[in-house]
C-alpha atoms as a PDB file:
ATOM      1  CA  UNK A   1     137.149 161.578 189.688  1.00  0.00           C
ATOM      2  CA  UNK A   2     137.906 160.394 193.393  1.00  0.00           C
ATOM      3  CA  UNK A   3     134.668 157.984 192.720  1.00  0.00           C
ATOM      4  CA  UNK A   4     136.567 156.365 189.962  1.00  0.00           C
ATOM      5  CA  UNK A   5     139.463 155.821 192.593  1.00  0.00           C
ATOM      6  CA  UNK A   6     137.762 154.674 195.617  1.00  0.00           C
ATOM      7  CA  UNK A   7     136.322 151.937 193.095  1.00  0.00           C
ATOM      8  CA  UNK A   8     139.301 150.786 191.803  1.00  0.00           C
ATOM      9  CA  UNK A   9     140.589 150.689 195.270  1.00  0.00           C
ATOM     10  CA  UNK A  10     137.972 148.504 196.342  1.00  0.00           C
ATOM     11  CA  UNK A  11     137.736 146.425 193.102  1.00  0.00           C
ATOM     12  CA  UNK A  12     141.533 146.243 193.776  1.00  0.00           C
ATOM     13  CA  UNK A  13     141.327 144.611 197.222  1.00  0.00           C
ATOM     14  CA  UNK A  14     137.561 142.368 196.362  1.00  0.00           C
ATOM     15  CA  UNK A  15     139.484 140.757 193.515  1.00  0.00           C
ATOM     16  CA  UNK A  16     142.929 139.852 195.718  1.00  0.00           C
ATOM     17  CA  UNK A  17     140.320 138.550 198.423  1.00  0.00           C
ATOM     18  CA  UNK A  18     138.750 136.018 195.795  1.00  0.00           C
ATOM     19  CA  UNK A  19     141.902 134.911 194.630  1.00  0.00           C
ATOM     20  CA  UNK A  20     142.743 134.105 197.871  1.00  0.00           C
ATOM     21  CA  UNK A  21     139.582 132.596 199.030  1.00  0.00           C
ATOM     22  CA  UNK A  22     137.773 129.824 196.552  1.00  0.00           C
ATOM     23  CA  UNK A  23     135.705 126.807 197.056  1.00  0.00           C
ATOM     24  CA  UNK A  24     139.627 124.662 197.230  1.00  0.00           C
ATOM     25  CA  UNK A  25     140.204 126.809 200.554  1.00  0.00           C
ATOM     26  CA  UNK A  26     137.053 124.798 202.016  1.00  0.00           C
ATOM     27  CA  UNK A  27     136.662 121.715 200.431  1.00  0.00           C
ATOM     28  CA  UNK A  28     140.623 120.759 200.008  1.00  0.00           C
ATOM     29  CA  UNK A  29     141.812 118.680 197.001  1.00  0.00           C
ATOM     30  CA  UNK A  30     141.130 115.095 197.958  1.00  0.00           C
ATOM     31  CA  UNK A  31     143.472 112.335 198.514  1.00  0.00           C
ATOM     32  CA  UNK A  32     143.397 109.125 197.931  1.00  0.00           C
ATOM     33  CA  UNK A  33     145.092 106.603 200.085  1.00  0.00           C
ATOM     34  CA  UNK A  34     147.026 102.753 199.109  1.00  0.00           C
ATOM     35  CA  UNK A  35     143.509 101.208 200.313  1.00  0.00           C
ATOM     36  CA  UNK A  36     141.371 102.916 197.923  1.00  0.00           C
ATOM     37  CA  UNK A  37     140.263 105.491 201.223  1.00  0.00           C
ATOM     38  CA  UNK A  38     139.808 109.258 200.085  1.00  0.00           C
ATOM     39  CA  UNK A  39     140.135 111.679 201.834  1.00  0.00           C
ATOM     40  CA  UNK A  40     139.228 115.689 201.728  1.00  0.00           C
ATOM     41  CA  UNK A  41     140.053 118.167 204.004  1.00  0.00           C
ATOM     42  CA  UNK A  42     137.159 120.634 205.331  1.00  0.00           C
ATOM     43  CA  UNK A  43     138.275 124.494 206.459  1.00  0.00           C
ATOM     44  CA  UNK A  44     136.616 127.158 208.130  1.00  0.00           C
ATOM     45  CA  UNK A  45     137.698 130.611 206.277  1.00  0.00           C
ATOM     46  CA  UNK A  46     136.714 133.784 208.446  1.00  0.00           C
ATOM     47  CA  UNK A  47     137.862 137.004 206.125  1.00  0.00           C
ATOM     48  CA  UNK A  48     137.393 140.669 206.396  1.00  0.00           C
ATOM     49  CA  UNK A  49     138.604 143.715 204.785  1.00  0.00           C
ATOM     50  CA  UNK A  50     138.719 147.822 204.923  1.00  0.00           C
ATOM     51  CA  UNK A  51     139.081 150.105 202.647  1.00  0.00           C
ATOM     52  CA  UNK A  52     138.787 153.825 201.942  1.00  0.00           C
ATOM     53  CA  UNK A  53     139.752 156.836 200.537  1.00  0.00           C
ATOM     54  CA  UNK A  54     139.831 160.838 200.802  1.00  0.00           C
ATOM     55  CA  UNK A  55     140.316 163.657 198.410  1.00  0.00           C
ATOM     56  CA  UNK A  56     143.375 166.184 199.769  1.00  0.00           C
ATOM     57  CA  UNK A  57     143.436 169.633 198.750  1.00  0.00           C
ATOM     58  CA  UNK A  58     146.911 170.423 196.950  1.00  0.00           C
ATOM     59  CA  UNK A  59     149.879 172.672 198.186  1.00  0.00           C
ATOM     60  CA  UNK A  60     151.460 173.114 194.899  1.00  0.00           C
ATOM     61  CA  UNK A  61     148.145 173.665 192.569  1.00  0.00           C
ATOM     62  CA  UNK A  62     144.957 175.603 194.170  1.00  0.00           C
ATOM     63  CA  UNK A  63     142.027 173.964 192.276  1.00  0.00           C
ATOM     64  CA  UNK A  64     143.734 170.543 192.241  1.00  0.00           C
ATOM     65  CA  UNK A  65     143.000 167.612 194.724  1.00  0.00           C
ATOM     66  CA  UNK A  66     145.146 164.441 195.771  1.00  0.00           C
ATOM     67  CA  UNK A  67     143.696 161.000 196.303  1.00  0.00           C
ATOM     68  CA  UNK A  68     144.837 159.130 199.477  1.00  0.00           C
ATOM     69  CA  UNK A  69     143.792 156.008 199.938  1.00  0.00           C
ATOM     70  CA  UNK A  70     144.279 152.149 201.015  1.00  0.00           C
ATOM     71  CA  UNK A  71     142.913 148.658 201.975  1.00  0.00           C
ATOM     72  CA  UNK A  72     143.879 145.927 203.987  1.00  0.00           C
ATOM     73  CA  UNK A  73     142.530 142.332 204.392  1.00  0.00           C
ATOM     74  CA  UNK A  74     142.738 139.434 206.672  1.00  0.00           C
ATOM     75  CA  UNK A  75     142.075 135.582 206.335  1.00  0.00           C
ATOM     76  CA  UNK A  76     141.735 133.146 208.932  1.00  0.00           C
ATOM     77  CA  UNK A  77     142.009 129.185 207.385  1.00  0.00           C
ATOM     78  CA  UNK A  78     141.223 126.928 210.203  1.00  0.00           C
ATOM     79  CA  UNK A  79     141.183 123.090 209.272  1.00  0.00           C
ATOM     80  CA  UNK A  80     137.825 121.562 211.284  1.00  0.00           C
ATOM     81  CA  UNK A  81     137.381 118.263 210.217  1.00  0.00           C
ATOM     82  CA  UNK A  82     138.032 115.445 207.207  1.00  0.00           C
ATOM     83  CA  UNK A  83     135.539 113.573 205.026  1.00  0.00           C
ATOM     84  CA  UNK A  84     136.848 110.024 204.783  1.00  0.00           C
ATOM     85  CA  UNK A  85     135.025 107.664 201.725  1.00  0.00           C
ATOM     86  CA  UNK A  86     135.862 104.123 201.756  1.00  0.00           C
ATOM     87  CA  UNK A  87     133.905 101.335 200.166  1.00  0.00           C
ATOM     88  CA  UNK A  88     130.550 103.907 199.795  1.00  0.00           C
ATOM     89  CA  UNK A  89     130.863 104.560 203.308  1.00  0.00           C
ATOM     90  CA  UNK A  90     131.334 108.430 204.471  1.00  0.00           C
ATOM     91  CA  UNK A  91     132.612 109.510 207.510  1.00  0.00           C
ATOM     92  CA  UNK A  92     133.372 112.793 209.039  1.00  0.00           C
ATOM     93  CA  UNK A  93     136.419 112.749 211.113  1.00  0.00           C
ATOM     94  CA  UNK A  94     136.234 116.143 213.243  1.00  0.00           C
ATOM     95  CA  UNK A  95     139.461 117.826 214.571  1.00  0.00           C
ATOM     96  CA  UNK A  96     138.072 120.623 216.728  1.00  0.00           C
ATOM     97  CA  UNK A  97     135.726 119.098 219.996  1.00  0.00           C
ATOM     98  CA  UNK A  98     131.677 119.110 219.714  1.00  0.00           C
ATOM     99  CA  UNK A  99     130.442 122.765 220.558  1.00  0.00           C
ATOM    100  CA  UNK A 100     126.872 121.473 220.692  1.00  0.00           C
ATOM    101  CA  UNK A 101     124.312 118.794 219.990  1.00  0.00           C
ATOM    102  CA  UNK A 102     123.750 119.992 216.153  1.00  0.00           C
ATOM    103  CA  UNK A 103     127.507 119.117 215.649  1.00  0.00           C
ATOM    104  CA  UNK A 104     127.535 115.850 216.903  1.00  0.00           C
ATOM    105  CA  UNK A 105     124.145 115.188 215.500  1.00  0.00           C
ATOM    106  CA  UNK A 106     126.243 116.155 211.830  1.00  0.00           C
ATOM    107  CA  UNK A 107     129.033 113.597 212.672  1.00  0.00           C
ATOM    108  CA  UNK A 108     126.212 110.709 213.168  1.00  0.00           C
ATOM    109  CA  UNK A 109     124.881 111.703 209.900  1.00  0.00           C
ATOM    110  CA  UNK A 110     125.873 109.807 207.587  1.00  0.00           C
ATOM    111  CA  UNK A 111     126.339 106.574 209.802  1.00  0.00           C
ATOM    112  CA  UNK A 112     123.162 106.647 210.975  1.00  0.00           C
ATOM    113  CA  UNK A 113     121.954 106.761 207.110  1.00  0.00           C
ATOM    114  CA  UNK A 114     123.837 103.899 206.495  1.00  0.00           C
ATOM    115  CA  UNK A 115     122.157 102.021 209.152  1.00  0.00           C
ATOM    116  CA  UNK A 116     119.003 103.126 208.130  1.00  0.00           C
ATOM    117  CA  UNK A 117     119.373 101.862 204.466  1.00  0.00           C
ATOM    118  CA  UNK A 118     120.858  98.625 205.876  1.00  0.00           C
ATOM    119  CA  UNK A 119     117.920  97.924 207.720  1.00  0.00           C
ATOM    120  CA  UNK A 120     115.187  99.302 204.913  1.00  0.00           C
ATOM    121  CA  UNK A 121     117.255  96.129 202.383  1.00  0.00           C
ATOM    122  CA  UNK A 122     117.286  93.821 205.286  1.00  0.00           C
ATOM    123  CA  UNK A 123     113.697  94.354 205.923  1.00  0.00           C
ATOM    124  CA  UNK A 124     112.927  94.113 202.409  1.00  0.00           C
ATOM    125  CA  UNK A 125     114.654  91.184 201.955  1.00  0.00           C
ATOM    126  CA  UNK A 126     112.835  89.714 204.504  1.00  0.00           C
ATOM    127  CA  UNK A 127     109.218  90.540 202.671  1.00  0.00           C
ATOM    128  CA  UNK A 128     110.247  88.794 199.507  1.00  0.00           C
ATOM    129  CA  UNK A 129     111.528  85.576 200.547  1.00  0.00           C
ATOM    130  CA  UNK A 130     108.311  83.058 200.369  1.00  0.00           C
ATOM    131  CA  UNK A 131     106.982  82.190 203.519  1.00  0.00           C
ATOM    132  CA  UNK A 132     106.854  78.400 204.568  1.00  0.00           C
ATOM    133  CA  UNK A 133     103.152  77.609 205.166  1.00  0.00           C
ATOM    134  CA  UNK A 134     102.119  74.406 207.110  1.00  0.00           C
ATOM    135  CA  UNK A 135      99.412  72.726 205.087  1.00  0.00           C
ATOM    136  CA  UNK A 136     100.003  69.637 207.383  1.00  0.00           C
ATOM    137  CA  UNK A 137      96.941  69.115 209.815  1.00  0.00           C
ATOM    138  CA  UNK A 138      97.832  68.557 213.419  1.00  0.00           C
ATOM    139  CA  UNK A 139      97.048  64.774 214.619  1.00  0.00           C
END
């Protein structure tokens, strides 16, 4: 029977946790500014819990057992950067400093995408426009 209470117990405390914790937490509700700029906040959620539970032996009845038990949970919600869209352009707009090369190379991303596709249509451009031949013989 204790089985059935140590699950509950933990179903308990799993199911508070995801109400707590869902994919708005991370990716924030996104705003959009007078210039046609949205913006969405971007979270780092650390969570943990504990639970547990023991059968007691009983004072008052001899063959009967008490269930003891409880949980606990904590949530850390850090905010770590924004993603700002304007005009098909995205940038991310980090609050917390660079810890390393991969997060800086993440911030350059998507400009560096950008820049790419500019120059792949620039370049293209370039390939379809006719070329100007000189069929005039030099004197």
């Amino acid at each position: 029977m204790s089985d059935n209470k140590v699950s509950n117990l933990l179903d308990a405390s799993l199911e508070k946790i995801k109400q707590m914790v869902d994919v708005n937490t991370v990716l924030g509700d996104p705003v959009t500014t007078p210039d046609g700029t949205t913006v969405i906040p971007v979270s780092r959620v650390s969570y943990g819990f504990a639970s547990g539970g023991s059968d007691l032996p009983s004072k008052a009845q001899s063959n009967a057992c008490l269930f003891a038990g409880g949980s606990g949970a904590g949530i850390t919600i850090v905010p770590i950067a924004f993603l700002a869209i304007s005009r098909g352009n995205v940038r991310i707009l980090q609050i917390e400093p660079y810890s390393g090369p991969i997060d800086r190379a993440l911030e350059k991303g998507p400009e560096i995408v950008d820049k790419l596709s500019a120059l792949i249509t620039k370049v293209a451009k370039k390939e379809e426009e006719p070329q100007d031949l000189d069929t005039s013989t030099p004197v």
